[in-house]
C-alpha atoms as a PDB file:
ATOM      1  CA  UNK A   1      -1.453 -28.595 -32.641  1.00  0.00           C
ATOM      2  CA  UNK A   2      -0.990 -25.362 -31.482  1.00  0.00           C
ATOM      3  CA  UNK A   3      -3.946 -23.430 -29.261  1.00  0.00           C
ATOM      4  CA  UNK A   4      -4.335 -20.207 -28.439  1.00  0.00           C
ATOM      5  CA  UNK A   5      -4.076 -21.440 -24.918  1.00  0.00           C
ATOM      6  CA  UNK A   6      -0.918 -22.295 -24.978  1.00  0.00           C
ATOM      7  CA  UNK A   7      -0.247 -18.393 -26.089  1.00  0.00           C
ATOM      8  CA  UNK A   8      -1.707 -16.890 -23.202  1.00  0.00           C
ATOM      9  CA  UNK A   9      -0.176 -19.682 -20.816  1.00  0.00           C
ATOM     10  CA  UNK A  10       3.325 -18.841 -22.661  1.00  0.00           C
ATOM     11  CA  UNK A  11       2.730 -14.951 -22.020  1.00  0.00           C
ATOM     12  CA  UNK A  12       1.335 -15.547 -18.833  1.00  0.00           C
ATOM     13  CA  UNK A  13       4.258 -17.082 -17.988  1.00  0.00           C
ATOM     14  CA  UNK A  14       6.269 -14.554 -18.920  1.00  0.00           C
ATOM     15  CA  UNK A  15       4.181 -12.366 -16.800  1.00  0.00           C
ATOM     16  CA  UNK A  16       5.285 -14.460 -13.831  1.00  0.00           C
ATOM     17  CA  UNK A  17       8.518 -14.132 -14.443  1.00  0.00           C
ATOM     18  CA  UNK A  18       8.685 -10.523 -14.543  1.00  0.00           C
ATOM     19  CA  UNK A  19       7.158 -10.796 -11.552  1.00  0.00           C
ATOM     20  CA  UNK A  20       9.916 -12.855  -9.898  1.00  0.00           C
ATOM     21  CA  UNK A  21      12.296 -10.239 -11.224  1.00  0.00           C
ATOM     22  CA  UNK A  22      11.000  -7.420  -9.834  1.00  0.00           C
ATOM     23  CA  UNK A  23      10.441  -9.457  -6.152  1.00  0.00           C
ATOM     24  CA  UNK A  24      14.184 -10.196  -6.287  1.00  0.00           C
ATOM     25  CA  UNK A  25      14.583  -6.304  -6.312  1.00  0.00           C
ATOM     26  CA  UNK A  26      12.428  -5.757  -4.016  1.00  0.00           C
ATOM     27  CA  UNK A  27       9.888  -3.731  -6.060  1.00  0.00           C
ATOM     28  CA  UNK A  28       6.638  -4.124  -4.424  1.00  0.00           C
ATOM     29  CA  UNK A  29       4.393  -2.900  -6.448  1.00  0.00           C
ATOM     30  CA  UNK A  30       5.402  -3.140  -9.422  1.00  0.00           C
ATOM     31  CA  UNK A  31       5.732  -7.135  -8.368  1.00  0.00           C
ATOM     32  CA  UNK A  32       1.937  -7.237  -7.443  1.00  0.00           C
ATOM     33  CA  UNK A  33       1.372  -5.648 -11.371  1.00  0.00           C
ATOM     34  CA  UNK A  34       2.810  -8.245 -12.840  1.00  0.00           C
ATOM     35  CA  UNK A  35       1.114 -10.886 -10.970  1.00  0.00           C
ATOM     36  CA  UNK A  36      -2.053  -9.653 -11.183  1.00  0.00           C
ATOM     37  CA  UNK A  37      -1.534  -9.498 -14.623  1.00  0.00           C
ATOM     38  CA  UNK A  38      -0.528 -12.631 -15.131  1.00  0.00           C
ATOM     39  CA  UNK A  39      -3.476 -13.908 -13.369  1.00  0.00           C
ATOM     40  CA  UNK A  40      -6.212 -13.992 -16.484  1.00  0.00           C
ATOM     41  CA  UNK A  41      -3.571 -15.274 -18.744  1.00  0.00           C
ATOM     42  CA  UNK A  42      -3.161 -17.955 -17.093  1.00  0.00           C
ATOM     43  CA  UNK A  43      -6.158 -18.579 -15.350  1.00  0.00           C
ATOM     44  CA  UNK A  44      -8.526 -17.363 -18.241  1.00  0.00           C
ATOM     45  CA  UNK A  45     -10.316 -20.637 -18.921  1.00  0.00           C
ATOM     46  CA  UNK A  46     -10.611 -21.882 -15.795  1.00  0.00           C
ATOM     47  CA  UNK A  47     -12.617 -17.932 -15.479  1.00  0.00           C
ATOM     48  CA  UNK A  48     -14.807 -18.500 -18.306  1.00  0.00           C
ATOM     49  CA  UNK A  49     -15.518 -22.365 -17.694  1.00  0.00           C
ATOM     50  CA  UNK A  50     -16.734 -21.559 -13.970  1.00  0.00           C
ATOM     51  CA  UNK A  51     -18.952 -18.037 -15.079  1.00  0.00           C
ATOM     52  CA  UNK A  52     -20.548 -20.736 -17.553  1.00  0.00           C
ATOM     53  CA  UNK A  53     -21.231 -22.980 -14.717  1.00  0.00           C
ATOM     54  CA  UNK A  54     -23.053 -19.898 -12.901  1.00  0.00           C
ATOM     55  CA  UNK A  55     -20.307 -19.686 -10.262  1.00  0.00           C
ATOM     56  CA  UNK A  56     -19.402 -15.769 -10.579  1.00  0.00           C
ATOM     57  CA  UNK A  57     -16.556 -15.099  -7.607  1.00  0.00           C
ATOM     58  CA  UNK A  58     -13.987 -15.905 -10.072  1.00  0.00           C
ATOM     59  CA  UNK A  59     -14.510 -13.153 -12.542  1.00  0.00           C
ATOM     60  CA  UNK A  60     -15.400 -10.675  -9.910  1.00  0.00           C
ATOM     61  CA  UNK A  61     -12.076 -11.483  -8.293  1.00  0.00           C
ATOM     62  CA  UNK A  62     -10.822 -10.679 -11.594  1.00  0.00           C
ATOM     63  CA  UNK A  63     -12.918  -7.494 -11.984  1.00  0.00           C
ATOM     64  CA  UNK A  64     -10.921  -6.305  -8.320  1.00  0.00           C
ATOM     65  CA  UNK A  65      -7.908  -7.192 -10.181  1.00  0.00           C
ATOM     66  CA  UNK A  66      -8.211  -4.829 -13.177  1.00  0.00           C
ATOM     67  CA  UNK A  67      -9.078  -2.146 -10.218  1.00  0.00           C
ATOM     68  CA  UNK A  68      -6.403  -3.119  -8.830  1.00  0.00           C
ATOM     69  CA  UNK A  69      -4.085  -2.634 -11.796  1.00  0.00           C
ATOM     70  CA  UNK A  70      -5.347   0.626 -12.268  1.00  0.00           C
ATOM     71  CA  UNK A  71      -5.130   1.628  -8.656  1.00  0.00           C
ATOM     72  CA  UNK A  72      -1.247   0.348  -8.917  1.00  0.00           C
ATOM     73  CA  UNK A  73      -0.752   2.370 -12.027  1.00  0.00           C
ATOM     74  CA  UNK A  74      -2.407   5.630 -11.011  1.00  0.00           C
ATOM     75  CA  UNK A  75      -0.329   5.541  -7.694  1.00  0.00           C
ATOM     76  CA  UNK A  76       3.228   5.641  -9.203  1.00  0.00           C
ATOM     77  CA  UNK A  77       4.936   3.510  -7.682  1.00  0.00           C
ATOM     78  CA  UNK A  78       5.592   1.384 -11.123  1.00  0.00           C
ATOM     79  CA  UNK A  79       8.567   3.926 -12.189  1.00  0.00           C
ATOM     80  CA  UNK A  80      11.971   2.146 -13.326  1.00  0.00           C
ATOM     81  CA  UNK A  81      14.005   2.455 -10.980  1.00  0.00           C
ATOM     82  CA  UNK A  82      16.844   5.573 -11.017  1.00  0.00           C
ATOM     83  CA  UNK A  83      19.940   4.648 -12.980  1.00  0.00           C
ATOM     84  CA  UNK A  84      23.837   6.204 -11.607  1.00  0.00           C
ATOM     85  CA  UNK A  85      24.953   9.114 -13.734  1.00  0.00           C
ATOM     86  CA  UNK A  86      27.756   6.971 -14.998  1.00  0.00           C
ATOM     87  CA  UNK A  87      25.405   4.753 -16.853  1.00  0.00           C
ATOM     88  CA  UNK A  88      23.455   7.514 -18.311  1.00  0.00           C
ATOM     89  CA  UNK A  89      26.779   8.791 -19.490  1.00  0.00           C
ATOM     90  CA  UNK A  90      28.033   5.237 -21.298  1.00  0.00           C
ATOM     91  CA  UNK A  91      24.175   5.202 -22.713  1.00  0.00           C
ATOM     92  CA  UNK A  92      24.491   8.586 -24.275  1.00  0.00           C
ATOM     93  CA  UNK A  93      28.227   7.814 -25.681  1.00  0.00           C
ATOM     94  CA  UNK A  94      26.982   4.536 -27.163  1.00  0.00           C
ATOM     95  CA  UNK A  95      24.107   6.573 -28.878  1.00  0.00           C
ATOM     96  CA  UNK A  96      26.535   9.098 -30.088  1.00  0.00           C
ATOM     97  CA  UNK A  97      28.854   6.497 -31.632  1.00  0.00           C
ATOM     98  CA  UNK A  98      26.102   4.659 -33.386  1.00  0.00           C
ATOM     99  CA  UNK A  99      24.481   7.898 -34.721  1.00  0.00           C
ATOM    100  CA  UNK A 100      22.157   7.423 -37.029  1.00  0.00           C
ATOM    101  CA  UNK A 101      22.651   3.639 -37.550  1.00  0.00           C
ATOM    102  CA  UNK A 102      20.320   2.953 -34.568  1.00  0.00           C
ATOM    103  CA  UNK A 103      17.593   3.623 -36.047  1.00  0.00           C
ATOM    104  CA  UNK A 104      18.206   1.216 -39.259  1.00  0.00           C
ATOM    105  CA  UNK A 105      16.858  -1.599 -37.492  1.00  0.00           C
ATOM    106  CA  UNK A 106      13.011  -0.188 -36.391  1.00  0.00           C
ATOM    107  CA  UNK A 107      13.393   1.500 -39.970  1.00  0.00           C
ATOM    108  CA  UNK A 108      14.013  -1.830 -41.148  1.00  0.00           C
ATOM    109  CA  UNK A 109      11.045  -3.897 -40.012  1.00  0.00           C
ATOM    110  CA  UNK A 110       8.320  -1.877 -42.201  1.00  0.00           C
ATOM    111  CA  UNK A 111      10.707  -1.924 -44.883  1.00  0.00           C
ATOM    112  CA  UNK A 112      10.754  -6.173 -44.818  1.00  0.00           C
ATOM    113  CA  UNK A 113       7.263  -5.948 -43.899  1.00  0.00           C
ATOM    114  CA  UNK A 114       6.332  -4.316 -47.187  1.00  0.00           C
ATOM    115  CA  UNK A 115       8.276  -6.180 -49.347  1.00  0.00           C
END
């Protein structure tokens, strides 16, 4: 049977590796965001079972993190990084040739969703 637990280890997972990605880069901070992140995904339970048990630290450590997030964020170092003018270039020549077909698959989705 399928938990909900299971759905915030899965996306906490993901989390992680996003993470991993950006530390292969080299992308500090936006490495410690997705960590931190990651961290009441996957440690959620664990959180709620020790606040239950009257031991606090954990969800105060958690409480830091969100500051922490928002510290992370506000700072702005979580900017993609600069693409080469070539790229930009193939991007905007790949748009062109597609036209208006690129937008028939977000169109789409409310379309199947209705019927």
């Amino acid at each position: 049977m399928l938990r909900i637990e299971s759905i915030y280890w899965l996306v906490g997972g993901f989390l992680i590796v996003a993470a991993v990605f950006n530390a292969r880069t080299r992308s500090w901070s936006t490495t410690t965001f997705w960590a931190v992140l990651a961290c009441p995904f996957l440690f959620g339970e664990a959180i709620l079972y020790t606040n239950s048990e009257g031991v606090r630290w954990p969800a105060q450590a958690m409480g830091v993190g969100v500051i922490a997030l928002g510290v992370l964020a506000a700072r702005g170092g979580l900017r993609t990084a600069v693409e080469s003018a070539e790229i930009v270039q193939a991007r905007r020549e790949s748009a062109r040739a597609l036209g208006s077909r690129l937008f028939v698959p977000a169109l789409s989705i409310p379309l199947l969703t209705l019927v």
